[in-house]
C-alpha atoms as a PDB file:
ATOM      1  CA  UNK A   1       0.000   0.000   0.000  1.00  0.00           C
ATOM      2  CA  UNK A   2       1.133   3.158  -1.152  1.00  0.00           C
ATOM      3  CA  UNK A   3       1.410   5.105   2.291  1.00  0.00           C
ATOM      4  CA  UNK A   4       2.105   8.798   0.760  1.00  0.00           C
ATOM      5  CA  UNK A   5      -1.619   8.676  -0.324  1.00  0.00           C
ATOM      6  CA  UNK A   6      -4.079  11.069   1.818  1.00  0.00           C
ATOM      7  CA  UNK A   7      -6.411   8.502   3.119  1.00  0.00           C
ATOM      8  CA  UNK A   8     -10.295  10.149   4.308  1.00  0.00           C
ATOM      9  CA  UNK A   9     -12.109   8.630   7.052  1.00  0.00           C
ATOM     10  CA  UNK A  10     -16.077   8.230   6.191  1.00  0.00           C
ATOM     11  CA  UNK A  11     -18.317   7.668   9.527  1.00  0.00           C
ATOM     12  CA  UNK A  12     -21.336   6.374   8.586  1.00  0.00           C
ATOM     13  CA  UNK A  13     -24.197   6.873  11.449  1.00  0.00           C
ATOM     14  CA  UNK A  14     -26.650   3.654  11.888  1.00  0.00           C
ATOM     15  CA  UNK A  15     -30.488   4.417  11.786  1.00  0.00           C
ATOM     16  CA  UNK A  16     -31.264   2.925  14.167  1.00  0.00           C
ATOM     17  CA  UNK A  17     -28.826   2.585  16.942  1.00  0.00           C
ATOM     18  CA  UNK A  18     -28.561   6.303  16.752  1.00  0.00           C
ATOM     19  CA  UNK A  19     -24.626   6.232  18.732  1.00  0.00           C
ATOM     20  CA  UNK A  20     -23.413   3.381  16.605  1.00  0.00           C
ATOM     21  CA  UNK A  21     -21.098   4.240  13.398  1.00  0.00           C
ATOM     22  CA  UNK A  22     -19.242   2.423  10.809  1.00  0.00           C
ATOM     23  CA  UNK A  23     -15.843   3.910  10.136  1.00  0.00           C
ATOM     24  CA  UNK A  24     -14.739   3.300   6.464  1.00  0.00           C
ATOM     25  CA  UNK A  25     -11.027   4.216   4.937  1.00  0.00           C
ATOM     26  CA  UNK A  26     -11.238   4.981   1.912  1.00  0.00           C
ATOM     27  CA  UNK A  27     -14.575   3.457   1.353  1.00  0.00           C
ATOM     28  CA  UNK A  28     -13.125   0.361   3.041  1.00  0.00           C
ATOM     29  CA  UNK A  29     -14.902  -0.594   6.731  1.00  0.00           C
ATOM     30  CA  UNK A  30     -12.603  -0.780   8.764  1.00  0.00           C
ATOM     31  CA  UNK A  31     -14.289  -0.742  12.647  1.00  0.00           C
ATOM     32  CA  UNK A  32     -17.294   0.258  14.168  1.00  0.00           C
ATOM     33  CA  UNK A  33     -17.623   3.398  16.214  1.00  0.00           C
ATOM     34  CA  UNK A  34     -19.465   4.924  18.822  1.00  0.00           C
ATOM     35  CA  UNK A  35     -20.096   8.753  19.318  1.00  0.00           C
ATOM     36  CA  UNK A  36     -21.616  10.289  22.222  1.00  0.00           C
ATOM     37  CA  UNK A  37     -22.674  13.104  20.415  1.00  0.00           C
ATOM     38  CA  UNK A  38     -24.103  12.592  17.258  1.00  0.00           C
ATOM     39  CA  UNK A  39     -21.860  15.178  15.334  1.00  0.00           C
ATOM     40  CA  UNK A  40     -23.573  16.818  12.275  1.00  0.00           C
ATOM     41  CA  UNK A  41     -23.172  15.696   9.342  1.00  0.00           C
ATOM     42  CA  UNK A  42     -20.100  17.750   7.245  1.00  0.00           C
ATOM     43  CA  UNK A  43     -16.468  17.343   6.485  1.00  0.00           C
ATOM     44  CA  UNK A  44     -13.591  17.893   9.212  1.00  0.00           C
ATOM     45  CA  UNK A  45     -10.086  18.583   9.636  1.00  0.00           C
ATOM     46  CA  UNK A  46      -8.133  15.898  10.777  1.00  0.00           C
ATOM     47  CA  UNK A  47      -4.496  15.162  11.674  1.00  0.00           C
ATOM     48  CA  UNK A  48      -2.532  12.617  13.825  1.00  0.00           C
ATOM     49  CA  UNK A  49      -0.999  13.873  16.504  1.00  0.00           C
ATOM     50  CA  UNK A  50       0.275  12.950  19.977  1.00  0.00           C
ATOM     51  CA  UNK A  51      -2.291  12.689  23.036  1.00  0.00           C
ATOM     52  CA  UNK A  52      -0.965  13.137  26.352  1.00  0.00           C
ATOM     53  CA  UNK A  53      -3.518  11.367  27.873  1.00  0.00           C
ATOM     54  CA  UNK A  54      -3.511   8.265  25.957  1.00  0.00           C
ATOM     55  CA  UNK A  55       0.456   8.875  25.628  1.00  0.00           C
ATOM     56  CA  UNK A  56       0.451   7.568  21.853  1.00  0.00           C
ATOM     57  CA  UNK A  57      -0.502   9.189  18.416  1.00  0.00           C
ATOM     58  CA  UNK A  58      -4.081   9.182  17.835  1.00  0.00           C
ATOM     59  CA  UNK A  59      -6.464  11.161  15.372  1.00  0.00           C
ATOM     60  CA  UNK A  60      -7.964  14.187  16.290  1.00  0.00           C
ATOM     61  CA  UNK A  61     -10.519  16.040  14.458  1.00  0.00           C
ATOM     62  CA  UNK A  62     -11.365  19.177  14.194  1.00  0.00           C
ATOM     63  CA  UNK A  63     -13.563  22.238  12.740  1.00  0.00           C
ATOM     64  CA  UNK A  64     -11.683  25.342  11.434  1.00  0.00           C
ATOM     65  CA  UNK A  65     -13.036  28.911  11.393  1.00  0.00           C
ATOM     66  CA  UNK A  66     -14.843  31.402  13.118  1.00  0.00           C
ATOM     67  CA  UNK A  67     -16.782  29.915  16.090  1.00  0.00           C
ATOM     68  CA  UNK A  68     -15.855  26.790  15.202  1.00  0.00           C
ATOM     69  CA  UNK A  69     -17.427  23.821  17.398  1.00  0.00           C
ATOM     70  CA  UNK A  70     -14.622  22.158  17.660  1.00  0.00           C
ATOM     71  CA  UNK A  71     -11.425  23.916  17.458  1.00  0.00           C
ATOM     72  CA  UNK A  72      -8.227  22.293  16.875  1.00  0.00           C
ATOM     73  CA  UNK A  73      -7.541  23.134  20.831  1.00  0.00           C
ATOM     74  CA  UNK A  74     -10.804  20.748  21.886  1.00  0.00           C
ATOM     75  CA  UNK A  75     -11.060  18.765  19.297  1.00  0.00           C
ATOM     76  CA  UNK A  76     -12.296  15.039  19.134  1.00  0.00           C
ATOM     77  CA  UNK A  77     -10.269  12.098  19.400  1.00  0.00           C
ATOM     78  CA  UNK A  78     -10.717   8.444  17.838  1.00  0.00           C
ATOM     79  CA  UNK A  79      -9.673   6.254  20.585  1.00  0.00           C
ATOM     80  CA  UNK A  80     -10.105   2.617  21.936  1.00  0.00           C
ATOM     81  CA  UNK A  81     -13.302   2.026  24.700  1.00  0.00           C
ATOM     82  CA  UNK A  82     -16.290  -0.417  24.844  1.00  0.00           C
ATOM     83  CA  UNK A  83     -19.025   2.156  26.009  1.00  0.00           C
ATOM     84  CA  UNK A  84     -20.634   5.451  25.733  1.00  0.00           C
ATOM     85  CA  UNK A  85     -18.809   6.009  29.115  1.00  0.00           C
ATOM     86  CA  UNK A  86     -15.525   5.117  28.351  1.00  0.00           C
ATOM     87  CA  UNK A  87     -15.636   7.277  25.480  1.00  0.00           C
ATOM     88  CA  UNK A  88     -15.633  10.982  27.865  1.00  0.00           C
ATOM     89  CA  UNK A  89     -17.052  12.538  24.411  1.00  0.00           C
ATOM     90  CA  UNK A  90     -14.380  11.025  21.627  1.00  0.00           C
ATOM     91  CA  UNK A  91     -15.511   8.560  19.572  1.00  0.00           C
ATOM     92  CA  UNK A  92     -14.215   4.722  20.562  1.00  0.00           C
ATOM     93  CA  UNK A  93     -13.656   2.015  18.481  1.00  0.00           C
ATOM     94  CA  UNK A  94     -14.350  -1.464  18.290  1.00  0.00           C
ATOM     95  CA  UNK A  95     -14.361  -4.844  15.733  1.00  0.00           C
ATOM     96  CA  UNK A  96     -18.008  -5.956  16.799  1.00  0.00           C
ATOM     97  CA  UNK A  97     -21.183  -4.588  19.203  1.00  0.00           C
ATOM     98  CA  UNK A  98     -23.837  -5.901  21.398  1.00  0.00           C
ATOM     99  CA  UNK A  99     -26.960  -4.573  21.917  1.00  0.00           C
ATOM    100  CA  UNK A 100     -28.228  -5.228  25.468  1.00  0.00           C
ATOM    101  CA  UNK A 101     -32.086  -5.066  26.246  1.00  0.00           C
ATOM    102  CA  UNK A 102     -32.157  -1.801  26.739  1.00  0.00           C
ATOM    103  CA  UNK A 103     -30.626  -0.495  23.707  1.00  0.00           C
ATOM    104  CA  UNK A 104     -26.813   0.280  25.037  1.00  0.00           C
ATOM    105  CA  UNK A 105     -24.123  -0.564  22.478  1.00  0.00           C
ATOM    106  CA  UNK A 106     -20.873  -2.490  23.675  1.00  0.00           C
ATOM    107  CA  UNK A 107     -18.110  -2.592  21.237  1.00  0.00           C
ATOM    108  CA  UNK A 108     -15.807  -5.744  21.524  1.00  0.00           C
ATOM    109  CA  UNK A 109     -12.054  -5.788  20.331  1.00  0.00           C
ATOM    110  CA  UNK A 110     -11.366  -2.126  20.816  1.00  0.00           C
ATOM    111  CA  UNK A 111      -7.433  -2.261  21.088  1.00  0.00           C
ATOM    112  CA  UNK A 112      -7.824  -4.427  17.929  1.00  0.00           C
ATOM    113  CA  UNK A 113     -10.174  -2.030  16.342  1.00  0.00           C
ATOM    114  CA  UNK A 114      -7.887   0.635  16.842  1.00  0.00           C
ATOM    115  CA  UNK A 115      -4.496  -0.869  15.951  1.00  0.00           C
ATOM    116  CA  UNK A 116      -6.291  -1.686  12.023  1.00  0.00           C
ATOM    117  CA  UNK A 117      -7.773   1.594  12.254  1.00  0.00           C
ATOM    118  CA  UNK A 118      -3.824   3.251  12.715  1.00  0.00           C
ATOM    119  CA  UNK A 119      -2.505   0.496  10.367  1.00  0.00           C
ATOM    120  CA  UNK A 120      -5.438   1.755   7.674  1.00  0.00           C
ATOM    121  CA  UNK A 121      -4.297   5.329   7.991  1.00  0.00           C
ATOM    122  CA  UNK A 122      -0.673   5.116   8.030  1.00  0.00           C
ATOM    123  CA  UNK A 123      -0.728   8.937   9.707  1.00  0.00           C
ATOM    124  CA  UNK A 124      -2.336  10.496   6.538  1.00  0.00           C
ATOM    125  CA  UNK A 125      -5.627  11.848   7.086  1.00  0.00           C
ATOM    126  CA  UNK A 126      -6.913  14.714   4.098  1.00  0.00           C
ATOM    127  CA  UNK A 127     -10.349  14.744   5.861  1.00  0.00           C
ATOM    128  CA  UNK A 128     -13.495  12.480   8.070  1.00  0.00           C
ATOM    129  CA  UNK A 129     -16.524  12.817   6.408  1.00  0.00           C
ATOM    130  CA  UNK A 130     -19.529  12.184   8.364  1.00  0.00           C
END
């Protein structure tokens, strides 16, 4: 794989489980997602950069401009998590889901879904499209 190619990610909201996502590169699925926040649809800026947090390069996404929801300085990270509450308003990551009775999403194989997500990217984002 040619790794000097921008690569776009392409979150794709599910009808019906209205946190659930599936996270294409490229038009290639790659992992599901969940986002606490149900970001409107649009196009962001996105780079990878180095969280102090997580203490590892993850991406970050971001809106530019004037009043920007999301500025570069708060933006959102992709990161690895099974629930809504591990997520602390990022989106996290995961191979597979569960659905318990009451609707709550579980992702399985986070780590994993987030190592192939990295791997897909190769550090060049142009762009997540949502």
């Amino acid at each position: 794989m040619n790794m000097d190619v921008q690569k776009t990610i392409i979150i794709d909201h599910d009808l019906y489980l209205r946190n659930l996502s599936r996270i294409y590169v490229n038009d290639i699925f790659i992992c599901y997602g969940l986002d606490p926040r149900i970001l409107s649809p649009g196009t962001y800026s996105v780079e990878c950069n180095y969280s102090p947090r997580f203490k590892r390069i993850l991406p970050l996404f971001y809106t530019t401009g004037k009043g920007s929801k999301f500025p570069a300085s708060r933006g959102l990270r992709i990161q690895s998590g099974n629930t809504l509450k591990d997520s602390q308003g990022c989106i996290v990551v995961g191979m597979k889901y569960q659905v318990d009775i009451e609707g709550n999403v579980t992702l399985i194989e986070s780590k994993v879904a987030l190592a192939k997500l990295m791997a897909s990217i190769g550090g060049k984002l142009h762009g997540i499209i949502l």
